[in-house]
PDB file of N, CA and C in Angstrom:
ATOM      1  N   UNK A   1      21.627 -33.075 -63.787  1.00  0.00           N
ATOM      2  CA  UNK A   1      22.917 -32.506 -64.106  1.00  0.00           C
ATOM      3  C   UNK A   1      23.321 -31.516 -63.020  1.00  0.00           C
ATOM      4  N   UNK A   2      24.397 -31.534 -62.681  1.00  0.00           N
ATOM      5  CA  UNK A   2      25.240 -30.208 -62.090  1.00  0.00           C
ATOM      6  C   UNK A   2      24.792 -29.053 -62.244  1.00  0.00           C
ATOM      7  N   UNK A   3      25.185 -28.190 -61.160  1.00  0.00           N
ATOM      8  CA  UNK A   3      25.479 -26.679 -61.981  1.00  0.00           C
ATOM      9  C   UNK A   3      26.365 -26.542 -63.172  1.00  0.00           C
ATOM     10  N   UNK A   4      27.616 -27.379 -62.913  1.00  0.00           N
ATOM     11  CA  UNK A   4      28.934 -26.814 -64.093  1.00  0.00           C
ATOM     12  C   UNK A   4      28.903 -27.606 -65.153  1.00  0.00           C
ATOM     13  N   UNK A   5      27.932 -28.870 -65.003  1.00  0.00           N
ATOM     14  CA  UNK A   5      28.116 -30.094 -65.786  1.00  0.00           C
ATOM     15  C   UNK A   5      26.525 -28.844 -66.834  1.00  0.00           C
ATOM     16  N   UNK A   6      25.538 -28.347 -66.272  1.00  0.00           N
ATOM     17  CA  UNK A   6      24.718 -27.758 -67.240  1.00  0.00           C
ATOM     18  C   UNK A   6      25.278 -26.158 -67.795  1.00  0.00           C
ATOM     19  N   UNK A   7      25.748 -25.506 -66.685  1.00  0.00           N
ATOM     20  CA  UNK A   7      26.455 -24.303 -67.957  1.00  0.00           C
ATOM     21  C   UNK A   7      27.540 -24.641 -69.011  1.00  0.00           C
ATOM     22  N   UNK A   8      28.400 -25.801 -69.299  1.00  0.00           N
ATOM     23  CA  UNK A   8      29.198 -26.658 -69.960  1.00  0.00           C
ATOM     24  C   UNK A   8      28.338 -26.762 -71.227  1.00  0.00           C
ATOM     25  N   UNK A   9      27.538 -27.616 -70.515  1.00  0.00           N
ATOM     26  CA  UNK A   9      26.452 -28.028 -71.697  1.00  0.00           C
ATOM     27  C   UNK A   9      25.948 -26.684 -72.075  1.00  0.00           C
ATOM     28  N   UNK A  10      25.432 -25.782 -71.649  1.00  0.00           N
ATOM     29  CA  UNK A  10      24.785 -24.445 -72.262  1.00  0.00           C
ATOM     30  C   UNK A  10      25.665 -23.659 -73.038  1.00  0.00           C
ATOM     31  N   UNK A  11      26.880 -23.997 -72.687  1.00  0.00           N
ATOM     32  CA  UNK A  11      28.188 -23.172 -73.874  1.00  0.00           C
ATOM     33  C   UNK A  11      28.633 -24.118 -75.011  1.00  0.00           C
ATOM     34  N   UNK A  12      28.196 -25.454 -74.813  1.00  0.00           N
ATOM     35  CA  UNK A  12      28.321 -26.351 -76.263  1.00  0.00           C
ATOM     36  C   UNK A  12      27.112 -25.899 -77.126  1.00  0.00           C
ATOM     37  N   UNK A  13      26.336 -25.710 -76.474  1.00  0.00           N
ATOM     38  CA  UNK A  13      24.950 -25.664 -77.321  1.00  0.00           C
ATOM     39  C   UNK A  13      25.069 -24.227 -78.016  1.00  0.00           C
ATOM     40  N   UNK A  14      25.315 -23.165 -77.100  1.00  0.00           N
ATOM     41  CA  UNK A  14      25.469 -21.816 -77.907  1.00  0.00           C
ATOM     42  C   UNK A  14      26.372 -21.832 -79.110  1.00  0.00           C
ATOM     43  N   UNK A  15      27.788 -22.638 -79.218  1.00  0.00           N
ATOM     44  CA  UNK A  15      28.609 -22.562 -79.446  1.00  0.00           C
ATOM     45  C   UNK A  15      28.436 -23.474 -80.494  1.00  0.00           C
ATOM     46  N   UNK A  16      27.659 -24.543 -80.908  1.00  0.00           N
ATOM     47  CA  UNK A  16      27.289 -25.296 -81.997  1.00  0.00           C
ATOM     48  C   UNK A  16      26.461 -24.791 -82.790  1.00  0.00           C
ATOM     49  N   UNK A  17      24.808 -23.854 -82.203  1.00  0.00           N
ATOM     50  CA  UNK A  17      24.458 -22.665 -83.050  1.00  0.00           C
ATOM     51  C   UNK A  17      25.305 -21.335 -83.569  1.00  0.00           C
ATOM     52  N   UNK A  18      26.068 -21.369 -82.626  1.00  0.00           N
ATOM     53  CA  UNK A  18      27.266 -20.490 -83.824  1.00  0.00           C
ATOM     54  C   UNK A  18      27.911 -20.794 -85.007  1.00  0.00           C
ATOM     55  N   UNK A  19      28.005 -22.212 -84.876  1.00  0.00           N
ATOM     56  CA  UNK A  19      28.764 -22.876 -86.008  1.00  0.00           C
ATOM     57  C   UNK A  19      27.588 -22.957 -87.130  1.00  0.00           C
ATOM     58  N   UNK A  20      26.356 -23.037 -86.428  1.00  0.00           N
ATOM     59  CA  UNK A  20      25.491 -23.160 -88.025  1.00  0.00           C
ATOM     60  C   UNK A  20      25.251 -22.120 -88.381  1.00  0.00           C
ATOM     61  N   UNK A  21      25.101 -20.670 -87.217  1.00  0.00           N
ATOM     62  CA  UNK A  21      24.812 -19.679 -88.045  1.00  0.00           C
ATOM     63  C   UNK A  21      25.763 -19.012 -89.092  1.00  0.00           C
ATOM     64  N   UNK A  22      27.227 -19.319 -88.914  1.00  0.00           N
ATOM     65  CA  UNK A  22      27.909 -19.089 -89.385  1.00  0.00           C
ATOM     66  C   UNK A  22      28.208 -19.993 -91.226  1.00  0.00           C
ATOM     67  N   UNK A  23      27.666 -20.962 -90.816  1.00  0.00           N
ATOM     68  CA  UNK A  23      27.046 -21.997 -92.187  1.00  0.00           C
ATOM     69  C   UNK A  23      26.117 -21.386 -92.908  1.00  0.00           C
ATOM     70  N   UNK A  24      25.330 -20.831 -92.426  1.00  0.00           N
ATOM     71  CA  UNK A  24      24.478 -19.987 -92.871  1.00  0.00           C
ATOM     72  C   UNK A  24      25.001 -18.659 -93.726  1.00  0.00           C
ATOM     73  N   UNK A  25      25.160 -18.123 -92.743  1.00  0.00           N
ATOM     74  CA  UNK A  25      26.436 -16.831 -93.224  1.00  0.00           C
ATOM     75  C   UNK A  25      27.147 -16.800 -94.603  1.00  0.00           C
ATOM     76  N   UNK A  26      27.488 -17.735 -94.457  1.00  0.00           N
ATOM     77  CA  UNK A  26      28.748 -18.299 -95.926  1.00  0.00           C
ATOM     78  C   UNK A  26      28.011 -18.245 -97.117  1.00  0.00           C
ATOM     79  N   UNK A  27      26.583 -18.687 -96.774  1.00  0.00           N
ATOM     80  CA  UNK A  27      25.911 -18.720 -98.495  1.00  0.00           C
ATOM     81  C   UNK A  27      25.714 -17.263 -99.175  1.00  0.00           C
ATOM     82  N   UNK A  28      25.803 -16.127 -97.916  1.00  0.00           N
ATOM     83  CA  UNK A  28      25.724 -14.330 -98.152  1.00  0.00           C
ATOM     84  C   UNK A  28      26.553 -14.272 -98.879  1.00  0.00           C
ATOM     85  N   UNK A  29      27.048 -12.828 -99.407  1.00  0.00           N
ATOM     86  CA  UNK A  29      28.222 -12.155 -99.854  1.00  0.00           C
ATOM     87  C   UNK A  29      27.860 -10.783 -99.831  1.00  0.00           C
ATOM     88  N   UNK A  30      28.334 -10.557 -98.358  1.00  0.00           N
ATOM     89  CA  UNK A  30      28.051  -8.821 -97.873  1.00  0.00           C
ATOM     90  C   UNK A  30      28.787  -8.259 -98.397  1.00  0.00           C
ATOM     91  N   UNK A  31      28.363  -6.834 -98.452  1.00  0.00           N
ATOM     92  CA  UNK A  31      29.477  -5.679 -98.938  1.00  0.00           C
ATOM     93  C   UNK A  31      30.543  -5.412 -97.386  1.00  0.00           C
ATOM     94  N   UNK A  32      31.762  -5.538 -97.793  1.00  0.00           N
ATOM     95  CA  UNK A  32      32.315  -4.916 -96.697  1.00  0.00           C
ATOM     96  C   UNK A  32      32.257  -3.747 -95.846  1.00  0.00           C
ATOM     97  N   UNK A  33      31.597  -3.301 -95.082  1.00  0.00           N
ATOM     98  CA  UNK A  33      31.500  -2.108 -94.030  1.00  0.00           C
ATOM     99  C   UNK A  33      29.869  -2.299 -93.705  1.00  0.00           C
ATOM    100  N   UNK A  34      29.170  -3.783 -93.665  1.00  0.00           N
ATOM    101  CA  UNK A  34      27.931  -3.760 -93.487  1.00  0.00           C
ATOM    102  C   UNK A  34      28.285  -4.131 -92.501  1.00  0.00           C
ATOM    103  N   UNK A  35      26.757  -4.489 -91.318  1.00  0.00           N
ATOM    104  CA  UNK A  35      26.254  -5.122 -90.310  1.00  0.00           C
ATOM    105  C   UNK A  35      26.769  -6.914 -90.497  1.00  0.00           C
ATOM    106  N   UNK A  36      26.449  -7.042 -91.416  1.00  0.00           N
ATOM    107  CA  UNK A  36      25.849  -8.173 -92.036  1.00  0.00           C
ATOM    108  C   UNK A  36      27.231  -9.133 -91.926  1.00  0.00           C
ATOM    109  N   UNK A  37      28.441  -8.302 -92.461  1.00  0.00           N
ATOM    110  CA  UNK A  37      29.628  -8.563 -93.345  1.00  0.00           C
ATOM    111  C   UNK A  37      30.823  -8.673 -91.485  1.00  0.00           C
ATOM    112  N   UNK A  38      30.430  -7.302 -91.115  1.00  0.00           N
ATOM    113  CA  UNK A  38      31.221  -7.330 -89.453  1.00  0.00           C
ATOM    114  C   UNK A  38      30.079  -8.960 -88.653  1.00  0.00           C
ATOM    115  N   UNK A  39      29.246  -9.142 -88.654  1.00  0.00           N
ATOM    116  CA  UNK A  39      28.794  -9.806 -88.124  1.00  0.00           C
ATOM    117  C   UNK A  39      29.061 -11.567 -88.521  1.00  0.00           C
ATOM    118  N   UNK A  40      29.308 -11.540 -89.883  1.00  0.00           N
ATOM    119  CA  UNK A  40      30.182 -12.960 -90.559  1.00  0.00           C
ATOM    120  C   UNK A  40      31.254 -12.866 -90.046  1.00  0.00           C
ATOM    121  N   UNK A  41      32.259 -11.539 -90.287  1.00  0.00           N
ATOM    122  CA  UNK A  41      33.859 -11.710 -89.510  1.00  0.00           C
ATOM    123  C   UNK A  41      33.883 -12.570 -87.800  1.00  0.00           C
ATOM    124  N   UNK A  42      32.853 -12.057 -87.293  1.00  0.00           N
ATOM    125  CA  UNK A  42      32.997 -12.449 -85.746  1.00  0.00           C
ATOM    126  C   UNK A  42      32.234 -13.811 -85.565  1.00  0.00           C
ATOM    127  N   UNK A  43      31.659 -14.465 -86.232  1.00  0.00           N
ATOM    128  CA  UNK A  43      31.030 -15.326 -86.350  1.00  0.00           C
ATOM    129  C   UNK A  43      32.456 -16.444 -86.367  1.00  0.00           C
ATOM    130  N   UNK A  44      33.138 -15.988 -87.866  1.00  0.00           N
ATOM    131  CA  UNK A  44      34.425 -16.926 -88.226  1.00  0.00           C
ATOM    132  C   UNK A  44      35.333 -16.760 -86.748  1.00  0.00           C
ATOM    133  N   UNK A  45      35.400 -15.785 -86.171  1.00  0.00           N
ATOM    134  CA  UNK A  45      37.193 -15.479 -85.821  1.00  0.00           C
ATOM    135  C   UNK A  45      36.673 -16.578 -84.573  1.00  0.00           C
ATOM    136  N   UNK A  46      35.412 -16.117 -84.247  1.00  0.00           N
ATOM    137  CA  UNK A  46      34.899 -17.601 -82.758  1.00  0.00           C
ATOM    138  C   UNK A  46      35.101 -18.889 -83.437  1.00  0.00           C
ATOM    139  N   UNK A  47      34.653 -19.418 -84.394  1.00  0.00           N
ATOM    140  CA  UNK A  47      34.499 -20.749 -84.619  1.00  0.00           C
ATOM    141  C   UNK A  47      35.860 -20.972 -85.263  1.00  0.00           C
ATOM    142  N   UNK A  48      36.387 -20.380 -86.086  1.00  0.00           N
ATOM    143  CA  UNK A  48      37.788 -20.904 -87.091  1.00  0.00           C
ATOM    144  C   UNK A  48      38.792 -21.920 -86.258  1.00  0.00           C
ATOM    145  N   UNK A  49      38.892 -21.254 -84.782  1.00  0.00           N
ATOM    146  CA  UNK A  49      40.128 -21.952 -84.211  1.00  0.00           C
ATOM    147  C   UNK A  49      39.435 -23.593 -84.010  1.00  0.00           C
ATOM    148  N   UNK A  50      38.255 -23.926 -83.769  1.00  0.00           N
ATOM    149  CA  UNK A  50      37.749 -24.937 -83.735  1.00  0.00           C
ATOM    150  C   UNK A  50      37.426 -26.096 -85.050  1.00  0.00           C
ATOM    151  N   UNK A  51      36.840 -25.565 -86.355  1.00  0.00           N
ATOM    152  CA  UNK A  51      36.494 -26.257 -87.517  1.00  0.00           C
ATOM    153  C   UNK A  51      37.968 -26.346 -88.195  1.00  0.00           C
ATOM    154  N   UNK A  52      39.307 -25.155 -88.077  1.00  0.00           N
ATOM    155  CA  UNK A  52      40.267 -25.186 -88.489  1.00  0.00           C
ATOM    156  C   UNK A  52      40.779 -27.089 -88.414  1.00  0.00           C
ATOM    157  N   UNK A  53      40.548 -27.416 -86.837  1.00  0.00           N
ATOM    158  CA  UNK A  53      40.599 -29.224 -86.398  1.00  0.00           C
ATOM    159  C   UNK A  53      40.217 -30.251 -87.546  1.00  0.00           C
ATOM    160  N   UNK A  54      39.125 -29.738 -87.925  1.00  0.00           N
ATOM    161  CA  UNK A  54      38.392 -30.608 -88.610  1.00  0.00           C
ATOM    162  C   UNK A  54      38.736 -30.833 -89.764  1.00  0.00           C
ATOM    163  N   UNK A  55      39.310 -29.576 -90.513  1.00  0.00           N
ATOM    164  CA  UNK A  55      39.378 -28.942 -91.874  1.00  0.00           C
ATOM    165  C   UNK A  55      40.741 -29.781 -92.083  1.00  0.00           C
ATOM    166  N   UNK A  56      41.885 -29.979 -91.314  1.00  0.00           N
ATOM    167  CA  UNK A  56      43.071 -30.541 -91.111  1.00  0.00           C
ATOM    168  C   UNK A  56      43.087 -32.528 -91.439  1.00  0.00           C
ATOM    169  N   UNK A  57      41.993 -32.606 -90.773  1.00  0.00           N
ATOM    170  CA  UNK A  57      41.527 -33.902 -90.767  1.00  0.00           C
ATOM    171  C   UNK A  57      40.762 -34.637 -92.128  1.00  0.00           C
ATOM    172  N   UNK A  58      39.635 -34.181 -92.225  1.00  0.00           N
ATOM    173  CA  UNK A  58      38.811 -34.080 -93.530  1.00  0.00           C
ATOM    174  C   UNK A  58      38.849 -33.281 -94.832  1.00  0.00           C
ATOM    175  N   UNK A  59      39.241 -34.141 -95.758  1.00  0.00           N
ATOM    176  CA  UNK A  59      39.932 -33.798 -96.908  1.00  0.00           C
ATOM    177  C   UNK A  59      38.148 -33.078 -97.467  1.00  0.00           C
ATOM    178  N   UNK A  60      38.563 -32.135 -98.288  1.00  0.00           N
ATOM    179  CA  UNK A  60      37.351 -31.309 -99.129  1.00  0.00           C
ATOM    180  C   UNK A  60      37.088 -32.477 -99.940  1.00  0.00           C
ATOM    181  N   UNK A  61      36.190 -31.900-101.099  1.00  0.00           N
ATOM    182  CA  UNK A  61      35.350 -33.192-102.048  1.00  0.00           C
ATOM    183  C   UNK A  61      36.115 -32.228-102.604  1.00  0.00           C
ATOM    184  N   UNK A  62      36.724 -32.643-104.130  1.00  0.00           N
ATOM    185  CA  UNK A  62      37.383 -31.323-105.147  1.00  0.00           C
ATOM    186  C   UNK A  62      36.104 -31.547-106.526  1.00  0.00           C
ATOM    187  N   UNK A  63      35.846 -30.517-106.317  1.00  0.00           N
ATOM    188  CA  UNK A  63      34.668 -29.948-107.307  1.00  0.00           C
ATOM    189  C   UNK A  63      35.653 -28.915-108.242  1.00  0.00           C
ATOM    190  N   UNK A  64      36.647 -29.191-108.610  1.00  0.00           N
ATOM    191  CA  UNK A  64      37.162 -27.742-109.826  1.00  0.00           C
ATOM    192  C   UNK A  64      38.221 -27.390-108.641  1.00  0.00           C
ATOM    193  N   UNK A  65      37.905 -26.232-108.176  1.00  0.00           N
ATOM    194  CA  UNK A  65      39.194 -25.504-107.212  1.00  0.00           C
ATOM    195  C   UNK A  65      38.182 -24.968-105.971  1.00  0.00           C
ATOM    196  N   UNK A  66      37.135 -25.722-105.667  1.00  0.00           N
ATOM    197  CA  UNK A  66      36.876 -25.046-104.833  1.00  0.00           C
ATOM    198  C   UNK A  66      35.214 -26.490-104.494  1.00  0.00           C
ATOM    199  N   UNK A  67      35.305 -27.139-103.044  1.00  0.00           N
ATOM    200  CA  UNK A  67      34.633 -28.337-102.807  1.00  0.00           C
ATOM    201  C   UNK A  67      33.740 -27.610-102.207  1.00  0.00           C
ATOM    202  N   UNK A  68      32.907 -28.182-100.752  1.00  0.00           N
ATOM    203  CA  UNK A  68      31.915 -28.393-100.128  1.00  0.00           C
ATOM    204  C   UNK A  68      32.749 -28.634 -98.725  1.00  0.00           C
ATOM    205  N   UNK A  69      32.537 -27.472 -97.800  1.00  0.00           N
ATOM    206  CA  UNK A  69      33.732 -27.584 -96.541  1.00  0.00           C
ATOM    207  C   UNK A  69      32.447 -27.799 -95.450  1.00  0.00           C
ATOM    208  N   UNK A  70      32.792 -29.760 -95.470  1.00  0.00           N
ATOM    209  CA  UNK A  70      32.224 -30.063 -94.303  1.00  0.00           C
ATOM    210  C   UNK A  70      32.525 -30.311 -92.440  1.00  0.00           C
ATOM    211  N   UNK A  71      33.324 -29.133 -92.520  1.00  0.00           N
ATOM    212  CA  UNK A  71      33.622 -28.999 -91.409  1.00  0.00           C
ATOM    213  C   UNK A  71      32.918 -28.314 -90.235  1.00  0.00           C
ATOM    214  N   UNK A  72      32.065 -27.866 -90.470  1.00  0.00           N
ATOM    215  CA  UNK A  72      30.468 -27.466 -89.831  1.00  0.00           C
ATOM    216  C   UNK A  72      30.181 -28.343 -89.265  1.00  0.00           C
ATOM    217  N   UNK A  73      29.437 -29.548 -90.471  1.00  0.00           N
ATOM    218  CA  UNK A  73      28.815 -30.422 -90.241  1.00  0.00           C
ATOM    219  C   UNK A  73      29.339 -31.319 -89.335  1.00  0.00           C
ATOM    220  N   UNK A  74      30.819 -31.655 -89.521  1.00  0.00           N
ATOM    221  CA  UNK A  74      31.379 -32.838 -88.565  1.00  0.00           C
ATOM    222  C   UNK A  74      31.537 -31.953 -87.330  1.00  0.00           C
ATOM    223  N   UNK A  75      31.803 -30.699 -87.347  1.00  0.00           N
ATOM    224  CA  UNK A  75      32.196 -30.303 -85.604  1.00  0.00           C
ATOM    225  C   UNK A  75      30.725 -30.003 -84.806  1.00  0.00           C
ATOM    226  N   UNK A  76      29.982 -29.801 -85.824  1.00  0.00           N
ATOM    227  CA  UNK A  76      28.224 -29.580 -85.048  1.00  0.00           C
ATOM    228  C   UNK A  76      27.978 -31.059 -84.606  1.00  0.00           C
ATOM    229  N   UNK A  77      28.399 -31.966 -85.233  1.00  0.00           N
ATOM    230  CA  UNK A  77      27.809 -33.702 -84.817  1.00  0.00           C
ATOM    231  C   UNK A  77      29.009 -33.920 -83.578  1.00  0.00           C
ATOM    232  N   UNK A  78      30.099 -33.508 -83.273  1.00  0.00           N
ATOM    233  CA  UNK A  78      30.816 -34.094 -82.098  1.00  0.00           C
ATOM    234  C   UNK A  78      30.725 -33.109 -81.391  1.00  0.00           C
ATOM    235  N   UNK A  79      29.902 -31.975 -81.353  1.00  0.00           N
ATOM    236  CA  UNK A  79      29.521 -31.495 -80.401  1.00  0.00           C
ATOM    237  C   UNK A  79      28.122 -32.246 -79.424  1.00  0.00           C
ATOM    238  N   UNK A  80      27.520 -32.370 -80.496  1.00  0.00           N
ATOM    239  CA  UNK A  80      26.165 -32.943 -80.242  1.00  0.00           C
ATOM    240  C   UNK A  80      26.790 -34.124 -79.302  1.00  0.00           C
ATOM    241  N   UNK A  81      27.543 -34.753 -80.029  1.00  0.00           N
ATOM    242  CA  UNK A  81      27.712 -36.322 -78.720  1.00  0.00           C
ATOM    243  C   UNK A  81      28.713 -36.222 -77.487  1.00  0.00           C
ATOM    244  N   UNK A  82      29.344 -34.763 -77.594  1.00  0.00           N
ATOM    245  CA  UNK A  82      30.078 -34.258 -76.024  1.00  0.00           C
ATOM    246  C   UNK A  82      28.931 -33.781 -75.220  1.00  0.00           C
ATOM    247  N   UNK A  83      27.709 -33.353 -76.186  1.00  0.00           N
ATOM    248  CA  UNK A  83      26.438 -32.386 -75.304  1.00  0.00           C
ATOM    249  C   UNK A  83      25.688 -34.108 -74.261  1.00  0.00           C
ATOM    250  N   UNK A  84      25.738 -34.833 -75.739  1.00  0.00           N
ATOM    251  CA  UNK A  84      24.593 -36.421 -75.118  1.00  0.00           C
ATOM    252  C   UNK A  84      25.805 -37.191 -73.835  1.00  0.00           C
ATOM    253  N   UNK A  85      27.055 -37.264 -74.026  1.00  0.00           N
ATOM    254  CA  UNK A  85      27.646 -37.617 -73.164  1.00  0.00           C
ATOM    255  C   UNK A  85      27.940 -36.796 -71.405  1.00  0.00           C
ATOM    256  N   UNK A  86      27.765 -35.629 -71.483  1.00  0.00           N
ATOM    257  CA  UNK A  86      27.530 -34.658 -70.541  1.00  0.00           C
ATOM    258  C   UNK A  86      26.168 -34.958 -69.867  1.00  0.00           C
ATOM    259  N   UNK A  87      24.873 -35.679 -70.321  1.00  0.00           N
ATOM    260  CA  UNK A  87      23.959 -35.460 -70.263  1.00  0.00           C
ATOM    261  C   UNK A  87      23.888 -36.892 -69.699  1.00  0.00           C
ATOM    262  N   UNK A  88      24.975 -37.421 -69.291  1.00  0.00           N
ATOM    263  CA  UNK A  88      25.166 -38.832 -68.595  1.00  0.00           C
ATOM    264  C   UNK A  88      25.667 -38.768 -67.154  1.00  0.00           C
ATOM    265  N   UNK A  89      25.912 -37.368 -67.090  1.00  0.00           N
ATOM    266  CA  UNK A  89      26.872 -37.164 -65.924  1.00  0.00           C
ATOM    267  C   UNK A  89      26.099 -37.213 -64.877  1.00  0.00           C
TER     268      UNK A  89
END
């Protein structure tokens, strides 16, 4: 790989563990003015503009008023195959 073709790839990869830690995150429910709670906000405000794509696309499962938002999951998997396609270059 490149120089630009592997820091590319090194900012998909950071940037797809953000998306899970932030999956992660979601199962919490911090008190507002924690570590914990500022550290979920910045987690979302990076990833939102990205899963927002997904969320547009892929309808929720409706469980009552409130589904299973697999929009994690689908933007962590087309990351993964922009990372395997990079990895062709």
């Amino acid at each position: 790989m490149s120089g630009l073709v592997h820091i590319i790839y090194l900012a998909i990869s950071v940037y797809a563990w953000l998306i899970v830690a932030r999956a992660v995150m979601s199962w919490l429910d911090p008190r507002p003015g924690t570590t914990v709670h500022r550290v979920t906000e910045g987690l979302v405000s990076v990833t939102e503009p990205y899963l927002s794509i997904f969320r547009r696309v892929i309808p929720g499962a409706s469980v009552g008023r409130s589904g299973p938002d697999f929009s994690a999951v689908v933007g962590v998997l087309v990351l993964l195959v922009v990372m395997q396609l990079l990895t062709r270059l």
